[in-house]
PDB file of N, CA and C in Angstrom:
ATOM      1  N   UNK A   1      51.330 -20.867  -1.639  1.00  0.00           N
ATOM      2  CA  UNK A   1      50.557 -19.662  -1.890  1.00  0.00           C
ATOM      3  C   UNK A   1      50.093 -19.116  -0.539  1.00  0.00           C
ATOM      4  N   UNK A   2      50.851 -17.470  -0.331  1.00  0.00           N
ATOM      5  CA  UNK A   2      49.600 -17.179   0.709  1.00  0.00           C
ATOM      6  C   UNK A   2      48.440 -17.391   0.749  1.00  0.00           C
ATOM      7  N   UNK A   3      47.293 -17.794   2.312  1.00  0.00           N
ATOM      8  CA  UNK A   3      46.554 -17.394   2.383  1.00  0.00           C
ATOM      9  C   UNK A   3      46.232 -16.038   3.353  1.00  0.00           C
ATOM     10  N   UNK A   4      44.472 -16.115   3.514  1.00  0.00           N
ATOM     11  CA  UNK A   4      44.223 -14.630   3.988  1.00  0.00           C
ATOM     12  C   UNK A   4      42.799 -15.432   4.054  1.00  0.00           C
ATOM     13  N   UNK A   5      42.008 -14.838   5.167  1.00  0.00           N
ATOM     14  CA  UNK A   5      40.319 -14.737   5.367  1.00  0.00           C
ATOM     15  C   UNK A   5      40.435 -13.312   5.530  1.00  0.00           C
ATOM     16  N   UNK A   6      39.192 -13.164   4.671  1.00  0.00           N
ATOM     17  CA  UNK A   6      38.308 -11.569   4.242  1.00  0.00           C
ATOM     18  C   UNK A   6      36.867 -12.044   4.936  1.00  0.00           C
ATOM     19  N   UNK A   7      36.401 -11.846   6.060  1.00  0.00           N
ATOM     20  CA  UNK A   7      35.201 -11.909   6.511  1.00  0.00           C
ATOM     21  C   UNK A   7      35.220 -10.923   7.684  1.00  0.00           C
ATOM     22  N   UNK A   8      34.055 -10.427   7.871  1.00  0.00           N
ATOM     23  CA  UNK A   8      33.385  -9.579   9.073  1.00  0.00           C
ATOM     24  C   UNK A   8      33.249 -10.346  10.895  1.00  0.00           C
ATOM     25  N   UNK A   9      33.090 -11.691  10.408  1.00  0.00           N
ATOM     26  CA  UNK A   9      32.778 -12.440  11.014  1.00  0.00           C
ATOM     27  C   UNK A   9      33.317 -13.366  11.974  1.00  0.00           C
ATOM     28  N   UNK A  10      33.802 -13.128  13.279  1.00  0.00           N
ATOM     29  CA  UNK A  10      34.628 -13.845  14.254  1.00  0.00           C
ATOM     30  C   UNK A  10      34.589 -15.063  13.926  1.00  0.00           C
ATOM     31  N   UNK A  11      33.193 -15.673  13.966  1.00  0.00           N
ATOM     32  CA  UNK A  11      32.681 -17.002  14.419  1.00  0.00           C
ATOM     33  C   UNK A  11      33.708 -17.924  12.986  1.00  0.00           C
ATOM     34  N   UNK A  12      33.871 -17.417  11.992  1.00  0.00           N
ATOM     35  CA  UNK A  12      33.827 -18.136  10.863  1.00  0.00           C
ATOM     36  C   UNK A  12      35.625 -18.239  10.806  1.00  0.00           C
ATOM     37  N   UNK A  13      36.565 -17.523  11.413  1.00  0.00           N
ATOM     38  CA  UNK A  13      37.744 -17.391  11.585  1.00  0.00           C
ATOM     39  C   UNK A  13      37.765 -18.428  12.403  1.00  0.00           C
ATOM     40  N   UNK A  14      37.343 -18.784  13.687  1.00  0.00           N
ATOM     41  CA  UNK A  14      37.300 -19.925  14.620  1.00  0.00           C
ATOM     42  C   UNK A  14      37.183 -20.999  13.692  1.00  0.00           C
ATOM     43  N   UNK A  15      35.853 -20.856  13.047  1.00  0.00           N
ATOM     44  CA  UNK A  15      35.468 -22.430  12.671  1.00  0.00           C
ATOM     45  C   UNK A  15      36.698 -22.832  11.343  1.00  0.00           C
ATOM     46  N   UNK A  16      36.860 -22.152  10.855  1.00  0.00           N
ATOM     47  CA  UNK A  16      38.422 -22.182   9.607  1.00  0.00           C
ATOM     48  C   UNK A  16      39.608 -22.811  10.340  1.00  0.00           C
ATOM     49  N   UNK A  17      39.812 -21.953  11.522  1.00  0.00           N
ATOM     50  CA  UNK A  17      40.873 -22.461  12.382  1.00  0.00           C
ATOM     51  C   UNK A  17      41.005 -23.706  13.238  1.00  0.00           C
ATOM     52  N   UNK A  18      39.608 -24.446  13.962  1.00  0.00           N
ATOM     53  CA  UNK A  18      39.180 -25.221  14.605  1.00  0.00           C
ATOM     54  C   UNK A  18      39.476 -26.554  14.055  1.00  0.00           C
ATOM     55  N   UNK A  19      38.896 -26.514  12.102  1.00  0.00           N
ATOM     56  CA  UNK A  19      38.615 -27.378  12.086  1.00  0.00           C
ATOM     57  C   UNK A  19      39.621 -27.768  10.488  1.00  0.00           C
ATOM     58  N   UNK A  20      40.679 -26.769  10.749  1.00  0.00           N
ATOM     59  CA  UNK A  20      42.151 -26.562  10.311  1.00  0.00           C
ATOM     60  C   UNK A  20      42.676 -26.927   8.890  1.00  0.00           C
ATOM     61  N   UNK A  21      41.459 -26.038   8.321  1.00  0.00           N
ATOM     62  CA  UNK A  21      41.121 -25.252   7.146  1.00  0.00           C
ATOM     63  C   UNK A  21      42.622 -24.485   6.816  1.00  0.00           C
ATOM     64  N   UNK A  22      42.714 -23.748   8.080  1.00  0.00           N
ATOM     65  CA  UNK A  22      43.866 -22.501   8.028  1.00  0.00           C
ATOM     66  C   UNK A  22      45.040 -22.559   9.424  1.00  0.00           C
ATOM     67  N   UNK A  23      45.769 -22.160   9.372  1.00  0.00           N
ATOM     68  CA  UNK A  23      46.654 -22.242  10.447  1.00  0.00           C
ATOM     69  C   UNK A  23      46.102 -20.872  11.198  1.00  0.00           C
ATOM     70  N   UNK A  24      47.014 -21.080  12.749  1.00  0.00           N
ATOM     71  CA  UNK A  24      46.451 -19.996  13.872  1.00  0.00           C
ATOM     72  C   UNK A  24      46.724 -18.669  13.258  1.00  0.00           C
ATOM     73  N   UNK A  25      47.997 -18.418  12.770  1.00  0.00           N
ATOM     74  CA  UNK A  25      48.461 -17.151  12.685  1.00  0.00           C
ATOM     75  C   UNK A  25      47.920 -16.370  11.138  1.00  0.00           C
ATOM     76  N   UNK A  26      47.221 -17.441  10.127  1.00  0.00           N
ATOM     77  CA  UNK A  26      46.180 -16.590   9.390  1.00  0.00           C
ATOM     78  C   UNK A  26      46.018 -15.120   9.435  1.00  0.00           C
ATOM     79  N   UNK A  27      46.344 -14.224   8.653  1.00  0.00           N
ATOM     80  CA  UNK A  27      46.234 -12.760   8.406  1.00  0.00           C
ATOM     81  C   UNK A  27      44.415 -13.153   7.890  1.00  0.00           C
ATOM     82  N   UNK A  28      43.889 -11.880   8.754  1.00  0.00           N
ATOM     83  CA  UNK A  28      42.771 -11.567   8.500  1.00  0.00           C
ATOM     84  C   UNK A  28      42.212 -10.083   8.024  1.00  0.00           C
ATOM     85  N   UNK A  29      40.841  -9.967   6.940  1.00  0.00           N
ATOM     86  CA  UNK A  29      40.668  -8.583   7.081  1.00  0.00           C
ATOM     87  C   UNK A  29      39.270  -8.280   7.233  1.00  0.00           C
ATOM     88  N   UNK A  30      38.334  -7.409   7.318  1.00  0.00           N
ATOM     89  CA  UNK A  30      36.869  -7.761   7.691  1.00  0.00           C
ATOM     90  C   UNK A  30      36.543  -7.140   6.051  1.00  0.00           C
ATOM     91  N   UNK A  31      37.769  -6.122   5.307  1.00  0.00           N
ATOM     92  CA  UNK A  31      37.138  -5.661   3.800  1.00  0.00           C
ATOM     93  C   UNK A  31      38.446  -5.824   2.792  1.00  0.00           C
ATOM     94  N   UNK A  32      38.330  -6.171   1.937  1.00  0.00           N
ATOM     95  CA  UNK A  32      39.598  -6.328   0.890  1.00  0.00           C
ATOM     96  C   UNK A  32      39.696  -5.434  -0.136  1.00  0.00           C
ATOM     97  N   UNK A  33      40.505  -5.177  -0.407  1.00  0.00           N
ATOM     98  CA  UNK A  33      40.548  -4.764  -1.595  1.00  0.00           C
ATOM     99  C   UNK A  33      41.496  -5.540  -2.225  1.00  0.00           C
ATOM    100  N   UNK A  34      41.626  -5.245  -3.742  1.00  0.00           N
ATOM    101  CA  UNK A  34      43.005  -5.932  -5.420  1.00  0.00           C
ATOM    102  C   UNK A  34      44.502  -6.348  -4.342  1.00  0.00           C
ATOM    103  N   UNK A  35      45.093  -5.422  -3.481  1.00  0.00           N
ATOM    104  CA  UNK A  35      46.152  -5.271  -3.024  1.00  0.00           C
ATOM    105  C   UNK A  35      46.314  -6.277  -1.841  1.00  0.00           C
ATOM    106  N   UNK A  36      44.786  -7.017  -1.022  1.00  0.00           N
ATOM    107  CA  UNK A  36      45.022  -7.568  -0.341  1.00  0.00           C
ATOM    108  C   UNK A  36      44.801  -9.128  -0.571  1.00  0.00           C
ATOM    109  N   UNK A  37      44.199  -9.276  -1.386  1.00  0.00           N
ATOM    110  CA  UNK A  37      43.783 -10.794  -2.305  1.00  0.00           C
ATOM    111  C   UNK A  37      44.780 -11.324  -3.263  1.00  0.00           C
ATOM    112  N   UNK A  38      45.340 -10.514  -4.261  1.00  0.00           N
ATOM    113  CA  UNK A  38      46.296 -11.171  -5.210  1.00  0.00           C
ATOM    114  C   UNK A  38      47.088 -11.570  -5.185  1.00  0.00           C
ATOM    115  N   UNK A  39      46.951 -12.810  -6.316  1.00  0.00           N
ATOM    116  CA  UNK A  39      47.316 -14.093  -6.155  1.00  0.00           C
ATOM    117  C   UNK A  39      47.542 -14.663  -5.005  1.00  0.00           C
ATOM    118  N   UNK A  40      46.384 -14.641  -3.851  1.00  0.00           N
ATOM    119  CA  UNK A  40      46.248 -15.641  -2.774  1.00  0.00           C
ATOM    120  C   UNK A  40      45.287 -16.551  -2.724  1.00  0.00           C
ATOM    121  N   UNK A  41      45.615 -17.317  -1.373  1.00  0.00           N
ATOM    122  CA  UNK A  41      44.397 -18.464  -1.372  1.00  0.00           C
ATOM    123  C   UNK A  41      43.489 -17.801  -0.343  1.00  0.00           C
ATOM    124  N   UNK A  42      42.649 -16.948  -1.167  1.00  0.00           N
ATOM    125  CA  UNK A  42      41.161 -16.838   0.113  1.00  0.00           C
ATOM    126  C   UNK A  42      40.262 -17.242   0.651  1.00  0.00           C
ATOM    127  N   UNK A  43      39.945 -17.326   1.501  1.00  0.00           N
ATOM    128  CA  UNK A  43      38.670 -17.888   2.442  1.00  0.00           C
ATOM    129  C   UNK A  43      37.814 -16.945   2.674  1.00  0.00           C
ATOM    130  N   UNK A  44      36.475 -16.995   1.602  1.00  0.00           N
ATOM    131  CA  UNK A  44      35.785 -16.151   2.278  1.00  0.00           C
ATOM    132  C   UNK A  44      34.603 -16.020   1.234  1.00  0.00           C
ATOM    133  N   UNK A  45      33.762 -14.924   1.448  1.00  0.00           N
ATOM    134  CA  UNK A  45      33.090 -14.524  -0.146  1.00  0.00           C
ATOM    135  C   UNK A  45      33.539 -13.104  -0.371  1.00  0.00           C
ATOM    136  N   UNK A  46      33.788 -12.964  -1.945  1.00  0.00           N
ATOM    137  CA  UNK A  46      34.105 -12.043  -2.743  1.00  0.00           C
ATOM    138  C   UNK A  46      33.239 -11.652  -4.006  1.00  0.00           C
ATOM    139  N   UNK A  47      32.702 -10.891  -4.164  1.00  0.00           N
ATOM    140  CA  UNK A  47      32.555 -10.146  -5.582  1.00  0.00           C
ATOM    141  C   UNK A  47      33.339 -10.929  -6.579  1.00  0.00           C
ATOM    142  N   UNK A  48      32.652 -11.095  -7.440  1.00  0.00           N
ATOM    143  CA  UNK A  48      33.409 -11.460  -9.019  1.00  0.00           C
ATOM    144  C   UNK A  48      34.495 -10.693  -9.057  1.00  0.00           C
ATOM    145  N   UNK A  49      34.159  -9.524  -8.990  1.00  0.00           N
ATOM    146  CA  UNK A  49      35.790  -8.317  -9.729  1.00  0.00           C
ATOM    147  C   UNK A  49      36.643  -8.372  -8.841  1.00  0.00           C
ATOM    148  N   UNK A  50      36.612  -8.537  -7.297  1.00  0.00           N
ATOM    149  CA  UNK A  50      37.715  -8.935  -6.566  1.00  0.00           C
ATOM    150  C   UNK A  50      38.339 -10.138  -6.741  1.00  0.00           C
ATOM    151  N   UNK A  51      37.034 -11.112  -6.591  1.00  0.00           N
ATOM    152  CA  UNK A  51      37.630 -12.633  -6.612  1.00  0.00           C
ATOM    153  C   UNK A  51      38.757 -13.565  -8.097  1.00  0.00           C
ATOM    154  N   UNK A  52      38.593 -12.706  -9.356  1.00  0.00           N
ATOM    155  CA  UNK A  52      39.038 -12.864 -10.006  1.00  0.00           C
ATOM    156  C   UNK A  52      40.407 -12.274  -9.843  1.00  0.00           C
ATOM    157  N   UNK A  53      41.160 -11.807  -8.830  1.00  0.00           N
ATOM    158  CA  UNK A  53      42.446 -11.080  -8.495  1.00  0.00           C
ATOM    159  C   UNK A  53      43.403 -12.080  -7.678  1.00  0.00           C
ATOM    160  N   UNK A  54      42.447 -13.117  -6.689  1.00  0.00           N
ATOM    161  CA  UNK A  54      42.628 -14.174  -6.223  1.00  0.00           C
ATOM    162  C   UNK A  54      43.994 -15.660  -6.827  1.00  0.00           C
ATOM    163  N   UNK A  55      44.127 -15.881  -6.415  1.00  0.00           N
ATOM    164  CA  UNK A  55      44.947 -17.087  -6.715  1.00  0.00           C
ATOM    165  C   UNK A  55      44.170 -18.462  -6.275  1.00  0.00           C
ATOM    166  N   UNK A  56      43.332 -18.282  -5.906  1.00  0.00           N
ATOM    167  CA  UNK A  56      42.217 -19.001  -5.172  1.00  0.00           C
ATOM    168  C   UNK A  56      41.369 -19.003  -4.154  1.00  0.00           C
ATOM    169  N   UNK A  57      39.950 -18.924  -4.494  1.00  0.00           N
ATOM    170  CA  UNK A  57      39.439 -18.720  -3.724  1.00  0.00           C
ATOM    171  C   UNK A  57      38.275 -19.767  -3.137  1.00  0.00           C
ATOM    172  N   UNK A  58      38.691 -19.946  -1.466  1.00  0.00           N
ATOM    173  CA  UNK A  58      37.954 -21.190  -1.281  1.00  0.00           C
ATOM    174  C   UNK A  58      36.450 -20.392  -0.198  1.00  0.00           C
ATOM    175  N   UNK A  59      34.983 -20.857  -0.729  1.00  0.00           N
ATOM    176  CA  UNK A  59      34.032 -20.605  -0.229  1.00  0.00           C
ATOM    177  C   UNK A  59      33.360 -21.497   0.874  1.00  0.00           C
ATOM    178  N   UNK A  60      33.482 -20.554   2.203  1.00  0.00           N
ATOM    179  CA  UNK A  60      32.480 -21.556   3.125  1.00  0.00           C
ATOM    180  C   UNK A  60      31.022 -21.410   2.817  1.00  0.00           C
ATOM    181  N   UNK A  61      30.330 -22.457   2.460  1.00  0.00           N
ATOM    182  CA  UNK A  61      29.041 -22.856   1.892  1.00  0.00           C
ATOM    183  C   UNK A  61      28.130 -23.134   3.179  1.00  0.00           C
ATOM    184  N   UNK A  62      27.233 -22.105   3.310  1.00  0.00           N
ATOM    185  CA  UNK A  62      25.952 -22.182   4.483  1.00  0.00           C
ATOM    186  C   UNK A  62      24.586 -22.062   4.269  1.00  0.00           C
ATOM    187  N   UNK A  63      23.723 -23.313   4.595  1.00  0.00           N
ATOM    188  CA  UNK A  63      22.861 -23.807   3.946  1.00  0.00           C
ATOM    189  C   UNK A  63      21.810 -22.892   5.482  1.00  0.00           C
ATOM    190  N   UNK A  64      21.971 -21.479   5.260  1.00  0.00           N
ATOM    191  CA  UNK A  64      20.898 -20.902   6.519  1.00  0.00           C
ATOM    192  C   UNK A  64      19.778 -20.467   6.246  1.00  0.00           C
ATOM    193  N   UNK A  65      18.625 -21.161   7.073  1.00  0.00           N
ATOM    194  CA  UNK A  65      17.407 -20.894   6.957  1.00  0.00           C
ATOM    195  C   UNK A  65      16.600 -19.079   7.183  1.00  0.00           C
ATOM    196  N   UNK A  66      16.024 -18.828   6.996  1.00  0.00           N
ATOM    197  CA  UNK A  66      15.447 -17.405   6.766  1.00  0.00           C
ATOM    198  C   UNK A  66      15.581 -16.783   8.050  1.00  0.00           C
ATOM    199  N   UNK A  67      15.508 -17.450   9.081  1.00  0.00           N
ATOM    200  CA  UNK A  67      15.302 -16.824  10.156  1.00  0.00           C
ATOM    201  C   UNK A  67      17.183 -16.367  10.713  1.00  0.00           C
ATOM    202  N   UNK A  68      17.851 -16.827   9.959  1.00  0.00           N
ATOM    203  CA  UNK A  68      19.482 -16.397  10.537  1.00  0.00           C
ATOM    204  C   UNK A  68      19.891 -15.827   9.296  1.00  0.00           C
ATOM    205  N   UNK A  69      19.652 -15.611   7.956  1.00  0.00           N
ATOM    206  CA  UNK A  69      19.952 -14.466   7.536  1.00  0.00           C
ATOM    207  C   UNK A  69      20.218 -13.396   8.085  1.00  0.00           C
ATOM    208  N   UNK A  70      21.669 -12.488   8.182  1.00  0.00           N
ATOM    209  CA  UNK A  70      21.468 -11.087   8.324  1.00  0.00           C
ATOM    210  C   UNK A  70      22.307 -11.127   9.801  1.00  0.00           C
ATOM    211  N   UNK A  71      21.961 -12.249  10.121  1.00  0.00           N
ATOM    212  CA  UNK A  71      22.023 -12.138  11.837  1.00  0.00           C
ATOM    213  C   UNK A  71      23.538 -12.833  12.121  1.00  0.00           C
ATOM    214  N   UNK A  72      24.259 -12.223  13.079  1.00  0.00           N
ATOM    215  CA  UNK A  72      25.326 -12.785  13.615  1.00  0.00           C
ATOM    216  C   UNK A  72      25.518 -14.068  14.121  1.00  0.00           C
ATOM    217  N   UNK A  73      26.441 -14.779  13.025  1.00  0.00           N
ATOM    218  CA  UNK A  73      26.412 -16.409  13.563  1.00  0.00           C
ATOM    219  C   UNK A  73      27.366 -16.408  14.615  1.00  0.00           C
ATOM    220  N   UNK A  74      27.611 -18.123  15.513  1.00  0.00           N
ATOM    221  CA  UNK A  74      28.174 -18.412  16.401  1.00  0.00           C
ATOM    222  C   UNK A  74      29.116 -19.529  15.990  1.00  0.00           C
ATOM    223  N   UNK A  75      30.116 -20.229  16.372  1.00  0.00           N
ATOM    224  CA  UNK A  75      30.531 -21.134  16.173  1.00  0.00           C
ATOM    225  C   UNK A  75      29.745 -22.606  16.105  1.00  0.00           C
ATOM    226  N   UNK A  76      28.866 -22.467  17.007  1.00  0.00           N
ATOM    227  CA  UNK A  76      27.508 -23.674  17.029  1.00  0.00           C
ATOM    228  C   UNK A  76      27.114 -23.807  15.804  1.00  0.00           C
ATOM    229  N   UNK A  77      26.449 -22.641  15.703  1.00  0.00           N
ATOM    230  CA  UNK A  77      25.726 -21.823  14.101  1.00  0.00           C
ATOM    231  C   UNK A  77      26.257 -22.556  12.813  1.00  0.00           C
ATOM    232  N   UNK A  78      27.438 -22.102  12.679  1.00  0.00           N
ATOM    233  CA  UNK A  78      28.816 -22.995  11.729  1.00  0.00           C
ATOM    234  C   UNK A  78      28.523 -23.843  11.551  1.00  0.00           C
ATOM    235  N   UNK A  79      29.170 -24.615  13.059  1.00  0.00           N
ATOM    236  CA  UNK A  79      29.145 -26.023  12.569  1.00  0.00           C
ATOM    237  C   UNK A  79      27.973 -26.882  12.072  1.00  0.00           C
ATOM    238  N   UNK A  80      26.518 -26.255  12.434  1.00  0.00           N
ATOM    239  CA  UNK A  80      25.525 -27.061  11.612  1.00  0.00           C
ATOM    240  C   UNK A  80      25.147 -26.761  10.396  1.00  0.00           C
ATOM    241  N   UNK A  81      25.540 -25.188   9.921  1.00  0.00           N
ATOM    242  CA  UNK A  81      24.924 -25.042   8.689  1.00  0.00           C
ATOM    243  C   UNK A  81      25.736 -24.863   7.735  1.00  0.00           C
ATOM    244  N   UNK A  82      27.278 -24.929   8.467  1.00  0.00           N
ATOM    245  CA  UNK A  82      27.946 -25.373   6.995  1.00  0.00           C
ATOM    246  C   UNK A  82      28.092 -26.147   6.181  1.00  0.00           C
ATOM    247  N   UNK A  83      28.282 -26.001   5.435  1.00  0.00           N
ATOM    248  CA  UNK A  83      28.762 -27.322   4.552  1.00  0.00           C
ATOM    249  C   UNK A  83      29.604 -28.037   3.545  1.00  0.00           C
ATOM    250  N   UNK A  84      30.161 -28.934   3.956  1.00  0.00           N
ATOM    251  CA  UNK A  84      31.419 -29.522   3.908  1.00  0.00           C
ATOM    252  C   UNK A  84      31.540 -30.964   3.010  1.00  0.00           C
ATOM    253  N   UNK A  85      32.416 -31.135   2.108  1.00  0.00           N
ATOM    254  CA  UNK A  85      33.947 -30.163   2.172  1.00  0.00           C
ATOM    255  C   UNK A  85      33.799 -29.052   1.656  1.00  0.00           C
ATOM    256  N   UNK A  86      34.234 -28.202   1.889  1.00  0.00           N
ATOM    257  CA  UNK A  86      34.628 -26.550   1.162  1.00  0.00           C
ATOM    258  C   UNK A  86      34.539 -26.463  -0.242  1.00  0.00           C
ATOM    259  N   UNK A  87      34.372 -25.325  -0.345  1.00  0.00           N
ATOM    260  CA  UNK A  87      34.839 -25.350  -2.212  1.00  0.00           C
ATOM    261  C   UNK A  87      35.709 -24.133  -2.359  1.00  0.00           C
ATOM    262  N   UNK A  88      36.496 -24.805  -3.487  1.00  0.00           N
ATOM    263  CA  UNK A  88      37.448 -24.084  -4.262  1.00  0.00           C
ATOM    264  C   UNK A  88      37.705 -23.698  -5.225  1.00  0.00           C
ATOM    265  N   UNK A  89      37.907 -22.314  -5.626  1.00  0.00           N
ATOM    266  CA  UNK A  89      37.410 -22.426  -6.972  1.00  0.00           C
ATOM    267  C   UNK A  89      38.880 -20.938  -7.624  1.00  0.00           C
ATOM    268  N   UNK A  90      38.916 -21.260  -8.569  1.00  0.00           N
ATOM    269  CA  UNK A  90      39.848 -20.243  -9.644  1.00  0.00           C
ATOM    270  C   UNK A  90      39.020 -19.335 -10.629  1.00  0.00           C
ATOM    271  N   UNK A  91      38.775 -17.926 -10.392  1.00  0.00           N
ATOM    272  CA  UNK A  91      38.166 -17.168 -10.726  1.00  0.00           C
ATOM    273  C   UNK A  91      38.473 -16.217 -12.006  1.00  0.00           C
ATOM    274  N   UNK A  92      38.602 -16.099 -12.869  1.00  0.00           N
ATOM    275  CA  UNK A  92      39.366 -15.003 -14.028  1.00  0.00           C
ATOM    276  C   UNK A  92      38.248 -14.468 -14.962  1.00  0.00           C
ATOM    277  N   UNK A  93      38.994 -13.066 -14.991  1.00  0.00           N
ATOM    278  CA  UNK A  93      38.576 -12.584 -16.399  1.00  0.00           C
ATOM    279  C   UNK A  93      38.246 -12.936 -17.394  1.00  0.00           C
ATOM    280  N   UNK A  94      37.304 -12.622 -17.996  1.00  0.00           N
ATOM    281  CA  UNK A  94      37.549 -12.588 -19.870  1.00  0.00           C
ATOM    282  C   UNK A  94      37.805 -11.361 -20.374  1.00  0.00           C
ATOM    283  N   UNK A  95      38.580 -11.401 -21.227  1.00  0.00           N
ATOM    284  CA  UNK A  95      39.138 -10.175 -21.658  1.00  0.00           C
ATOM    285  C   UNK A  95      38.512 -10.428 -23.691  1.00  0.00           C
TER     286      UNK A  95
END
């Protein structure tokens, strides 16, 4: 299954890649839309109505305190407040 990271965020492409989550050459986008997610394996966070277009979608989980909300993380940043292992998850409709 392709993947793809949908994030804004440099630091979090590094730490995916670093710690080889994803391979180097990873297609990236900073906004997605239906056409760029389906049926892939994403890395990232999505909306319900996107993420259900997914083929899978795996969430980096960051346990950040109030004061780094909002604010541009670093690779440092990452590595302490993520948290690991990843999750993965299969998202769908109800119809």
């Amino acid at each position: 299954m392709k993947q793809i990271i949908v994030t804004r965020h440099p630091a979090l492409i590094e730490y995916l890649k670093k710690y080889g989550y994803v391979t180097n050459d990873i297609e990236h986008v900073t906004h997605a839309n239906v056409d760029d997610v389906k049926d892939k394996h994403v890395f990232g966070v999505l909306p319900l109505w996107l993420a259900c277009h997914c083929g899978k979608l795996t969430e980096i989980q960051l346990r950040l305190p109030n004061e780094k909300r909002g604010k541009e993380l670093t690779l440092k940043d990452l590595e302490f407040f993520a948290k690991t292992p990843l999750k993965t998850y299969t998202i769908r409709e109800v119809k």
